[in-house]
C-alpha atoms as a PDB file:
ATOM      1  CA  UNK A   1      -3.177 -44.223   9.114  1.00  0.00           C
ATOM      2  CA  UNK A   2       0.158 -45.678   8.047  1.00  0.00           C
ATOM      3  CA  UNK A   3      -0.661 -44.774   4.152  1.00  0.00           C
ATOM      4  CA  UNK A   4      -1.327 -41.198   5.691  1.00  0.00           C
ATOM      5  CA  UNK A   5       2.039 -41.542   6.976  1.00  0.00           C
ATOM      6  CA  UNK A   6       3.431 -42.125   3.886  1.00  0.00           C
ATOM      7  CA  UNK A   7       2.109 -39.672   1.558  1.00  0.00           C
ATOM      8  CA  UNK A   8       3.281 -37.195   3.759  1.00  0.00           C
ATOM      9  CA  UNK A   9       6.722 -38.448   4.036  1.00  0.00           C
ATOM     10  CA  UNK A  10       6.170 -38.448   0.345  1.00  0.00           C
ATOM     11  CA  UNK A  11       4.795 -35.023  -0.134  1.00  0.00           C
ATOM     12  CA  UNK A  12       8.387 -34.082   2.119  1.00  0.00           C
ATOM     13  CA  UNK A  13      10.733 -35.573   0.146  1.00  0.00           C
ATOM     14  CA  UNK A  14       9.419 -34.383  -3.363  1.00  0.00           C
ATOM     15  CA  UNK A  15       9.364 -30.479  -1.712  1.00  0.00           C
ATOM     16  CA  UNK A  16      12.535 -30.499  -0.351  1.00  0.00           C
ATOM     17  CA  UNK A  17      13.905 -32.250  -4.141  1.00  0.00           C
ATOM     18  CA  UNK A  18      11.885 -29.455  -5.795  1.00  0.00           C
ATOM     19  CA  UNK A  19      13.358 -26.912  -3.702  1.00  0.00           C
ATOM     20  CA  UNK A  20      16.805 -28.108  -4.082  1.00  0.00           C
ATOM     21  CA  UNK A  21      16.060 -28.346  -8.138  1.00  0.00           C
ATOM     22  CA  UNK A  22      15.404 -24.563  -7.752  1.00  0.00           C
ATOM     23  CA  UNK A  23      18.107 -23.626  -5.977  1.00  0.00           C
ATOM     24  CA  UNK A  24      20.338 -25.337  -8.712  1.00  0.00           C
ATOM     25  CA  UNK A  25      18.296 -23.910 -11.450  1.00  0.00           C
ATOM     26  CA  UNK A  26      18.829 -20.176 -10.326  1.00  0.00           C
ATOM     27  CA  UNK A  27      20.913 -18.242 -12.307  1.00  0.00           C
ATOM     28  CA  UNK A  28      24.140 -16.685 -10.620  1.00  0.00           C
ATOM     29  CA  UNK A  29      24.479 -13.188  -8.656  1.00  0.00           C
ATOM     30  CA  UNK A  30      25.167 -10.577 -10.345  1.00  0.00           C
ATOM     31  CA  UNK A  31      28.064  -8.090  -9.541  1.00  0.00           C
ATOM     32  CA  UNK A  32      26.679  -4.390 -10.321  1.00  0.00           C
ATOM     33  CA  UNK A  33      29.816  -1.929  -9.656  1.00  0.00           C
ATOM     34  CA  UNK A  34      30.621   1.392 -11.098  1.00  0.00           C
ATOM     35  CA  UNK A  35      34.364   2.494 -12.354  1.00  0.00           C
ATOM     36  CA  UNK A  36      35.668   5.929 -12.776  1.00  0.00           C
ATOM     37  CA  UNK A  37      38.671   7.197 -14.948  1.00  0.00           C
ATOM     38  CA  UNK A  38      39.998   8.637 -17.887  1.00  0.00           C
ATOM     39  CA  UNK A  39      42.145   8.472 -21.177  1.00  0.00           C
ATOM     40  CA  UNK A  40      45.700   9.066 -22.990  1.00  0.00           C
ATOM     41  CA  UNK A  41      44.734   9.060 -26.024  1.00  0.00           C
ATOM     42  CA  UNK A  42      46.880   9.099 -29.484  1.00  0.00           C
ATOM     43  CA  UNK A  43      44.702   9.639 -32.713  1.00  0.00           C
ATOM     44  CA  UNK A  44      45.424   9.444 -36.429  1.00  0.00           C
ATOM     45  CA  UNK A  45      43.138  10.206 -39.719  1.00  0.00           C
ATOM     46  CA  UNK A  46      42.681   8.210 -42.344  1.00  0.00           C
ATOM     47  CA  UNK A  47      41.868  11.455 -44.636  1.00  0.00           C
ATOM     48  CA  UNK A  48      42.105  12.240 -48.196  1.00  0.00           C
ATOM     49  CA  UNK A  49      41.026  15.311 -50.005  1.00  0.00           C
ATOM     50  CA  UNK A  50      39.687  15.253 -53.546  1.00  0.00           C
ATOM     51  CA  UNK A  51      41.085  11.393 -53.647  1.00  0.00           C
ATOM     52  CA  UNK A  52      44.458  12.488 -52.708  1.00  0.00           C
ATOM     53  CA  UNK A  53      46.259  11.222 -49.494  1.00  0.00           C
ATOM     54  CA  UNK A  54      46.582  14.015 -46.597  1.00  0.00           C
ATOM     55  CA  UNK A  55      49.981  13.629 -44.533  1.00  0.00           C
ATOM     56  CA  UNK A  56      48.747  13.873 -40.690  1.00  0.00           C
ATOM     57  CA  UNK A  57      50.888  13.155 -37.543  1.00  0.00           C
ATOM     58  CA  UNK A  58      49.913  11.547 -34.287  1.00  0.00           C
ATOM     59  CA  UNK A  59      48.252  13.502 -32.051  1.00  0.00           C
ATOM     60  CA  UNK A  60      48.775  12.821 -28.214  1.00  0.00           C
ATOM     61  CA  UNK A  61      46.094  14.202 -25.526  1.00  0.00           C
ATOM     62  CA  UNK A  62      45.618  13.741 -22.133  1.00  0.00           C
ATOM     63  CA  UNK A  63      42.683  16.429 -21.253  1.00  0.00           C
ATOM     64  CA  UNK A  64      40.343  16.417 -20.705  1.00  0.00           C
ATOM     65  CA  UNK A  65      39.164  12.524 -20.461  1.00  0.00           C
ATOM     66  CA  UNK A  66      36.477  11.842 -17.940  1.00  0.00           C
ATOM     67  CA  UNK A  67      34.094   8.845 -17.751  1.00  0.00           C
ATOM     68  CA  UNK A  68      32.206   6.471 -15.702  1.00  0.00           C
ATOM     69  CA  UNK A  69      31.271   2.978 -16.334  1.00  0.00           C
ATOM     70  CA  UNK A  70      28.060   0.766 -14.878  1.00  0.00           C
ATOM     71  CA  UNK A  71      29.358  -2.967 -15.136  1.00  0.00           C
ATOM     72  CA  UNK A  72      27.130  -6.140 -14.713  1.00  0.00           C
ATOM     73  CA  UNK A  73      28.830  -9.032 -14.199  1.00  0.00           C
ATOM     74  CA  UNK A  74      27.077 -12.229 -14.743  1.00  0.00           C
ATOM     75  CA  UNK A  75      29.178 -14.522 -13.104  1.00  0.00           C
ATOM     76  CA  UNK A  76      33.317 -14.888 -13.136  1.00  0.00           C
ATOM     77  CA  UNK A  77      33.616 -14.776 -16.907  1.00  0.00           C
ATOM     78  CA  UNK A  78      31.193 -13.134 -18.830  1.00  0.00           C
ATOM     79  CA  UNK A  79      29.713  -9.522 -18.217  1.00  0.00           C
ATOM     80  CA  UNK A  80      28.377  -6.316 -19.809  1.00  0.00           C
ATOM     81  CA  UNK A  81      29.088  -2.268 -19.123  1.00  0.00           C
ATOM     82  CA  UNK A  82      27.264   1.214 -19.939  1.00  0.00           C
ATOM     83  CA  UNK A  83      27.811   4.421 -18.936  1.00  0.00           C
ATOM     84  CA  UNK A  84      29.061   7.311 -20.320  1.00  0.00           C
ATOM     85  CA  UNK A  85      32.371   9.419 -21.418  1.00  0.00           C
ATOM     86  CA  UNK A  86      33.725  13.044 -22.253  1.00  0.00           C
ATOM     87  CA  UNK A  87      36.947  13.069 -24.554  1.00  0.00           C
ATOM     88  CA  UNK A  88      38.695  15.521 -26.808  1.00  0.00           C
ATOM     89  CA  UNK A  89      39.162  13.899 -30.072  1.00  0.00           C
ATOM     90  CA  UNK A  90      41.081  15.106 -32.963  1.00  0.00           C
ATOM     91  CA  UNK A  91      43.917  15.073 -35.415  1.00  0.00           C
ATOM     92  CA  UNK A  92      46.638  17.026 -36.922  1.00  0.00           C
ATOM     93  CA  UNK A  93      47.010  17.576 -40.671  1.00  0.00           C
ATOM     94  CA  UNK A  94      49.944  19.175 -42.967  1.00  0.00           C
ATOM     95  CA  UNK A  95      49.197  21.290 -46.082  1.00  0.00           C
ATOM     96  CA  UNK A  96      45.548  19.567 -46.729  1.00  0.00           C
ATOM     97  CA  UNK A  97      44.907  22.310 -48.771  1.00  0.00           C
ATOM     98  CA  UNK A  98      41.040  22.592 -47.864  1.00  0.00           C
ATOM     99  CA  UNK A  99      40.658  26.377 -47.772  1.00  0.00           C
ATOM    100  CA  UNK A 100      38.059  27.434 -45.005  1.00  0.00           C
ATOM    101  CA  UNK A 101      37.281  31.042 -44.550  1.00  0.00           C
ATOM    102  CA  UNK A 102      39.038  31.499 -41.266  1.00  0.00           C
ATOM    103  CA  UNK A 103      42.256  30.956 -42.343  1.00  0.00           C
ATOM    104  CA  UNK A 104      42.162  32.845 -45.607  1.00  0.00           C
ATOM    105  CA  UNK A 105      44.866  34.905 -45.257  1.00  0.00           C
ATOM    106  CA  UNK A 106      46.956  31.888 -45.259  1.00  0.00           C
ATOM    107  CA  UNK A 107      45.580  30.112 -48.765  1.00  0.00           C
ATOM    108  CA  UNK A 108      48.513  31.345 -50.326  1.00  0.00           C
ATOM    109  CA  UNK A 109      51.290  30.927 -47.871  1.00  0.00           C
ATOM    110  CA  UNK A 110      54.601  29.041 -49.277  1.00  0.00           C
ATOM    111  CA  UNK A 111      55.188  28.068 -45.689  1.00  0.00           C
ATOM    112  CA  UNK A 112      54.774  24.439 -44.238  1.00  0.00           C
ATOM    113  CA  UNK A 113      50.886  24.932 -42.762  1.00  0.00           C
ATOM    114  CA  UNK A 114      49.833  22.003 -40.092  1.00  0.00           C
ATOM    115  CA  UNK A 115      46.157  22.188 -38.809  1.00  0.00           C
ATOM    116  CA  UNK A 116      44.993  20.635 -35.613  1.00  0.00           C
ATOM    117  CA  UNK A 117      41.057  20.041 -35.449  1.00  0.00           C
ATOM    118  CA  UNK A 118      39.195  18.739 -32.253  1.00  0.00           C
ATOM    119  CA  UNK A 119      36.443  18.465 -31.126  1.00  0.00           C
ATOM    120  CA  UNK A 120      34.746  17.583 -27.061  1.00  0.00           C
ATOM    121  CA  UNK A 121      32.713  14.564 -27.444  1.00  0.00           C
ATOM    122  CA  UNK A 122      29.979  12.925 -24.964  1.00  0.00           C
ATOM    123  CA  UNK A 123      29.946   9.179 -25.287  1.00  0.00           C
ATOM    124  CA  UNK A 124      27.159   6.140 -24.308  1.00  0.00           C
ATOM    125  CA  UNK A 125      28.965   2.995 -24.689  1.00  0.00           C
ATOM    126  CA  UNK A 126      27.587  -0.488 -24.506  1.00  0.00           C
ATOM    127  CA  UNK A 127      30.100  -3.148 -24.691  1.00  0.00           C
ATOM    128  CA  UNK A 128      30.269  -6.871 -23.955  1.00  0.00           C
ATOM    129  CA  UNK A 129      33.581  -8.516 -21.985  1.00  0.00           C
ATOM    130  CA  UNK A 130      34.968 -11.712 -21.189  1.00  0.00           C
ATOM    131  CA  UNK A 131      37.729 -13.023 -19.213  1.00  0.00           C
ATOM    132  CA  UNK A 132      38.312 -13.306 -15.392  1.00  0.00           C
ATOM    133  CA  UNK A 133      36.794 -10.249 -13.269  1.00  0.00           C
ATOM    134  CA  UNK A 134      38.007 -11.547 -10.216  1.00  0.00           C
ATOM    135  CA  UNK A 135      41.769 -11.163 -10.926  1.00  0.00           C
ATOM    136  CA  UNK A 136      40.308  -7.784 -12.906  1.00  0.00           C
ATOM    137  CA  UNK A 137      41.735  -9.205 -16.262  1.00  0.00           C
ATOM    138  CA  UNK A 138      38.824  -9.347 -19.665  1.00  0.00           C
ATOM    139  CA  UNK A 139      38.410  -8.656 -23.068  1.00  0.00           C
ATOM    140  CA  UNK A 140      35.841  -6.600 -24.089  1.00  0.00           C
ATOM    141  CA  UNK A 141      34.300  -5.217 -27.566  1.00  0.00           C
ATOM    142  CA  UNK A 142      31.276  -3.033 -28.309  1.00  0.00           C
ATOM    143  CA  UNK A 143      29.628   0.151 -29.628  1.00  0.00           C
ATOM    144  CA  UNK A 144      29.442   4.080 -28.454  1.00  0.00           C
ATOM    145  CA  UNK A 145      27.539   6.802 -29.969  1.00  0.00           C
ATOM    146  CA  UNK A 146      29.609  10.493 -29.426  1.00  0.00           C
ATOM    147  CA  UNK A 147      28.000  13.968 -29.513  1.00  0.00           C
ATOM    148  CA  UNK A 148      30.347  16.362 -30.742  1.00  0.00           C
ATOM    149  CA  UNK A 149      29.697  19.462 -29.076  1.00  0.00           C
ATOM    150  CA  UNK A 150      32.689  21.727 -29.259  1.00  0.00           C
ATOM    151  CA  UNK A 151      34.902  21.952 -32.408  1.00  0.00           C
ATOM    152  CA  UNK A 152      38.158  23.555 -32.271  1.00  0.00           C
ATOM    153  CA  UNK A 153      40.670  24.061 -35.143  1.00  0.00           C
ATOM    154  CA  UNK A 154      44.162  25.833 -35.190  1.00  0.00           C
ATOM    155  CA  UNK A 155      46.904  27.087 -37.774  1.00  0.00           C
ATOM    156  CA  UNK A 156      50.468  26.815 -37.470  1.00  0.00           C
ATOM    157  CA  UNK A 157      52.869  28.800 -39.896  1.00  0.00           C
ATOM    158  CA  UNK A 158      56.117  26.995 -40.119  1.00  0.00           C
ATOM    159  CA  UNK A 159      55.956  25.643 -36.460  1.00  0.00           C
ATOM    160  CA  UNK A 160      54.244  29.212 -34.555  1.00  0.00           C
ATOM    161  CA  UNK A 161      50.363  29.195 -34.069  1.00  0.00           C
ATOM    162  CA  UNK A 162      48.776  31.908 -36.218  1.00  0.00           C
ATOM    163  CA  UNK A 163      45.251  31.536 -36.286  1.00  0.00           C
ATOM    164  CA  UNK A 164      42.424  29.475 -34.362  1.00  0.00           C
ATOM    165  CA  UNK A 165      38.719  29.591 -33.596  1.00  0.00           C
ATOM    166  CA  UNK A 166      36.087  27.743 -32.090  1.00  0.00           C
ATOM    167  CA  UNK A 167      32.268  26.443 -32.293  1.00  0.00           C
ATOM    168  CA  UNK A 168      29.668  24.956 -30.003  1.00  0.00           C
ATOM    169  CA  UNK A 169      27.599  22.319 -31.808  1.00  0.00           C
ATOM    170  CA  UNK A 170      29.473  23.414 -35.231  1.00  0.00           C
ATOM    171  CA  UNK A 171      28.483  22.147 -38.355  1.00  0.00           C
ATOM    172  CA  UNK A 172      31.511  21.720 -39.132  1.00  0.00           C
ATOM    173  CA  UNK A 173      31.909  18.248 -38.178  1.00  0.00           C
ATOM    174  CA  UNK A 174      29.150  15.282 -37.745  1.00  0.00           C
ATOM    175  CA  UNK A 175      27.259  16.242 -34.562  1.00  0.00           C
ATOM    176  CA  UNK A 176      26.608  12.535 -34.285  1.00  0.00           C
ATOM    177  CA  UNK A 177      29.323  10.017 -34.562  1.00  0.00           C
ATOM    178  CA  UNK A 178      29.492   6.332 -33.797  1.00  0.00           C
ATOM    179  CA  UNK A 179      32.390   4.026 -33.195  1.00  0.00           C
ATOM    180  CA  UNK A 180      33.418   0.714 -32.831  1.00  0.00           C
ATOM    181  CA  UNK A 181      35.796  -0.230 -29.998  1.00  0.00           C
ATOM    182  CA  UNK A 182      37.800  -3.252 -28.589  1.00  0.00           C
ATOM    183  CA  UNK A 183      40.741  -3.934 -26.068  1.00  0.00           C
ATOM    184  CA  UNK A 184      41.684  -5.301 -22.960  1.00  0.00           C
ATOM    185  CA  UNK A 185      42.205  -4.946 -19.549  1.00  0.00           C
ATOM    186  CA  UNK A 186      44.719  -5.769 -17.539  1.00  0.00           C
ATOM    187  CA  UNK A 187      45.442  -6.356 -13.613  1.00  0.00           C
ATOM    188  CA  UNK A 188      45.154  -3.680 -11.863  1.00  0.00           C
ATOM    189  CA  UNK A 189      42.254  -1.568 -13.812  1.00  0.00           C
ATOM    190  CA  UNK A 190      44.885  -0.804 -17.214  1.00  0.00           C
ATOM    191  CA  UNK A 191      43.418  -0.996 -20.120  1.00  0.00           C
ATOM    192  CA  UNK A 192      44.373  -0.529 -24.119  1.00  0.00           C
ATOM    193  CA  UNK A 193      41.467   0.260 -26.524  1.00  0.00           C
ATOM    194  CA  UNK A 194      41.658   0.444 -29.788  1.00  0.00           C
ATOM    195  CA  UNK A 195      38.304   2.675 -31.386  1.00  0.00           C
ATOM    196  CA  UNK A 196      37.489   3.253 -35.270  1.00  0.00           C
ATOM    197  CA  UNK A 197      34.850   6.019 -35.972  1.00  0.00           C
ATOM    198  CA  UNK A 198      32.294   5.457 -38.591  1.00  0.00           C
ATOM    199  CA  UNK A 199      31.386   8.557 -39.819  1.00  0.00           C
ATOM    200  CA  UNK A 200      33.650  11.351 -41.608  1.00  0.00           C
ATOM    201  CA  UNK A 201      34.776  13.794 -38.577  1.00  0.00           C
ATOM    202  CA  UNK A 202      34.111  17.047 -40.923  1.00  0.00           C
ATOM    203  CA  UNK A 203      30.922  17.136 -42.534  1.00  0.00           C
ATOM    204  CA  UNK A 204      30.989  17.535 -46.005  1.00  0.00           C
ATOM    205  CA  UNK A 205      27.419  19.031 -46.745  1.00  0.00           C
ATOM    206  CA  UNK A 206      28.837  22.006 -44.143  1.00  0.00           C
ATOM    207  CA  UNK A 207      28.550  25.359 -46.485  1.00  0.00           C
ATOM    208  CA  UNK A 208      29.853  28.806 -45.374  1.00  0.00           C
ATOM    209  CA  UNK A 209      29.693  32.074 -47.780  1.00  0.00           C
ATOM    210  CA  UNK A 210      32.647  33.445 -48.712  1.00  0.00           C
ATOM    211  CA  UNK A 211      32.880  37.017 -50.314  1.00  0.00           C
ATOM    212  CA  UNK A 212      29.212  36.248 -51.123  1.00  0.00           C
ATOM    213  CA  UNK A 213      29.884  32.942 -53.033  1.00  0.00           C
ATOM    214  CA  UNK A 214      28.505  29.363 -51.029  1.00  0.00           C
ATOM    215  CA  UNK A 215      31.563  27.041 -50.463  1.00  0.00           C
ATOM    216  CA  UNK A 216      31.815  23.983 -49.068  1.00  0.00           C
ATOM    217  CA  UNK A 217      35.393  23.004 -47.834  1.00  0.00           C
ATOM    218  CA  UNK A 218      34.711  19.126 -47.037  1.00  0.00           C
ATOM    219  CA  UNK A 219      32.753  18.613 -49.582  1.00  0.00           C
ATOM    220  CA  UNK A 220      35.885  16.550 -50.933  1.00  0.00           C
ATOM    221  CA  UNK A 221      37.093  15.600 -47.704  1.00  0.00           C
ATOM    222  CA  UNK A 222      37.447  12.266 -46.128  1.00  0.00           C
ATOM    223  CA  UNK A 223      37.829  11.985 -43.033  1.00  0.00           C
ATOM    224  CA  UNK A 224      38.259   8.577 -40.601  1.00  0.00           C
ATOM    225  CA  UNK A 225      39.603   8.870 -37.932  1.00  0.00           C
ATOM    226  CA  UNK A 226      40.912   6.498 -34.934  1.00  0.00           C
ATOM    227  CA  UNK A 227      42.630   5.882 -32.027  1.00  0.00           C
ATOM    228  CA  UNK A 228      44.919   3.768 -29.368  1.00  0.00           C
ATOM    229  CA  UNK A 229      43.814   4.927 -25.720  1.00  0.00           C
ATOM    230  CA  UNK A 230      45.240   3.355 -22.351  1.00  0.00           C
ATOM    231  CA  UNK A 231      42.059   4.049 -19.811  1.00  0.00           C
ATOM    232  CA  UNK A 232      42.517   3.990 -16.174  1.00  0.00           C
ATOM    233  CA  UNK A 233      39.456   1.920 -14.352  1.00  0.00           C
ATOM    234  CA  UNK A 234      38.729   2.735 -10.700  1.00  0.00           C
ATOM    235  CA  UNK A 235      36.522   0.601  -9.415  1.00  0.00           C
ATOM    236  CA  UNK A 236      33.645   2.134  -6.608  1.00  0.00           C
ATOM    237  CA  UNK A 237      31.257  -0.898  -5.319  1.00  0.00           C
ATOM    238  CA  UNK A 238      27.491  -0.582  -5.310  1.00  0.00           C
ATOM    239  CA  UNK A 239      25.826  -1.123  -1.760  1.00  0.00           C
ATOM    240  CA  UNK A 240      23.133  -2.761  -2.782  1.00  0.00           C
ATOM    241  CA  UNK A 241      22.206  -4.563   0.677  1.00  0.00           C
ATOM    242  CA  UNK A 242      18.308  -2.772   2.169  1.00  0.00           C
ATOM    243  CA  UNK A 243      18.989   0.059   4.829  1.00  0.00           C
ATOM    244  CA  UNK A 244      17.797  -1.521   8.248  1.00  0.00           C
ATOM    245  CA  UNK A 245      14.638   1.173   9.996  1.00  0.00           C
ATOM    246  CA  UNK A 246      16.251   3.593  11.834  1.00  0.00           C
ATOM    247  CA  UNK A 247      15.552   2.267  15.785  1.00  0.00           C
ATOM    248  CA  UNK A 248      13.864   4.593  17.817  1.00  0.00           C
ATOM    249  CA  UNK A 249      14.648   5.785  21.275  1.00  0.00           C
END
């Protein structure tokens, strides 16, 4: 009886150890939470046109910037985010000299010419960060694939706006664009991003007719562009606790 006894005190001990093993061995919560917010964004263009530098100027824009974010943290320091973003992208060019049919009447023109081209882009980021998520302070890094779905370009004659137009879906730029993007974020749900796209934003194979001759305007055209964004992060919790039945009367 007493060797009965023992096993089972035996058999007690080495459940509760394996339990406690498991418990250690268990990997930590993780904190699923959503942000909303959006972007002031300044751009520049890397561009050149038939391997000559184009002169462009910063463009600043502010709307319209809208985004959510799904964020899994996996622990205190490290973590991942989704989700997805709508941004108007673009830059601002002076005398680039590529002559598209819209603005013909202006080929000519001994005037100082500046061009603004945009375009409304839907994002998917996925992006890794690391830092300390309960004071709300990481770094983060990743990738984001944009659909450019509106272009937009406008003339400017000496300073007053002479001539614009716009597309949905145009082929005038690369309906798919990817990016590279990095910053940080501070305190408070601040960030600063830096973002580098990897594709040309005008397509160069894009071919329109022109008094019945086939031209292509980019075909020449480089055009990288980039830009330094401070994003706003609100952050809306996930209840993620079971509803209880509802009790009945």
């Amino acid at each position: 009886m007493k060797y009965v006894l023992l096993a089972a005190l035996l058999l007690c001990a080495g459940v509760g150890v394996a339990q406690e093993d498991t418990t250690a061995l268990q990997p930590p919560k993780t904190d699923i939470y959503k942000t909303n917010g959006g972007e002031l964004i300044f751009s520049f263009v890397d561009m050149e046109n038939d391997g000559e530098d184009i002169s462009n100027i910063p463009r600043f824009s502010a709307f319209f910037h809208v985004g959510q974010k799904w964020h899994f943290d996996f622990g205190n320091n490290f973590g991942a985010f989704t989700g997805y973003g709508i941004r108007n992208v673009g830059f601002i060019t002076e005398d680039d000299g590529i002559r598209e049919d819209e603005f013909e009447d202006f080929w000519e023109s001994d005037e100082d010419i500046r061009v603004k081209r945009r375009s409304y882009s839907l994002g998917v980021p996925l992006a890794l960060k690391l830092g300390n998520f309960r004071r709300g302070a990481y770094v983060f890094g990743g990738a984001e694939l944009e659909l450019m779905f509106n272009y937009k370009a406008k003339l400017f004659e000496d300073g007053d706006k002479e001539e614009k137009f716009n597309e949905w879906f145009s082929d005038r730029t690369n309906l798919l664009n990817p990016s590279v993007f990095g910053g940080v974020q501070f305190p408070g749900g601040v960030n600063l991003q830096f973002r580098y796209y990897l594709l040309n934003f005008l397509n160069q194979d894009f071919t329109q007719r022109v008094d019945g001759v086939e031209m292509q305007p980019f075909r020449n055209v480089d055009s990288r562009m980039f830009y330094i964004s401070i994003f706003f992060n609100i952050r809306e919790a996930i209840n993620r606790e079971p509803k209880r039945p509802e009790e009945r009367t």
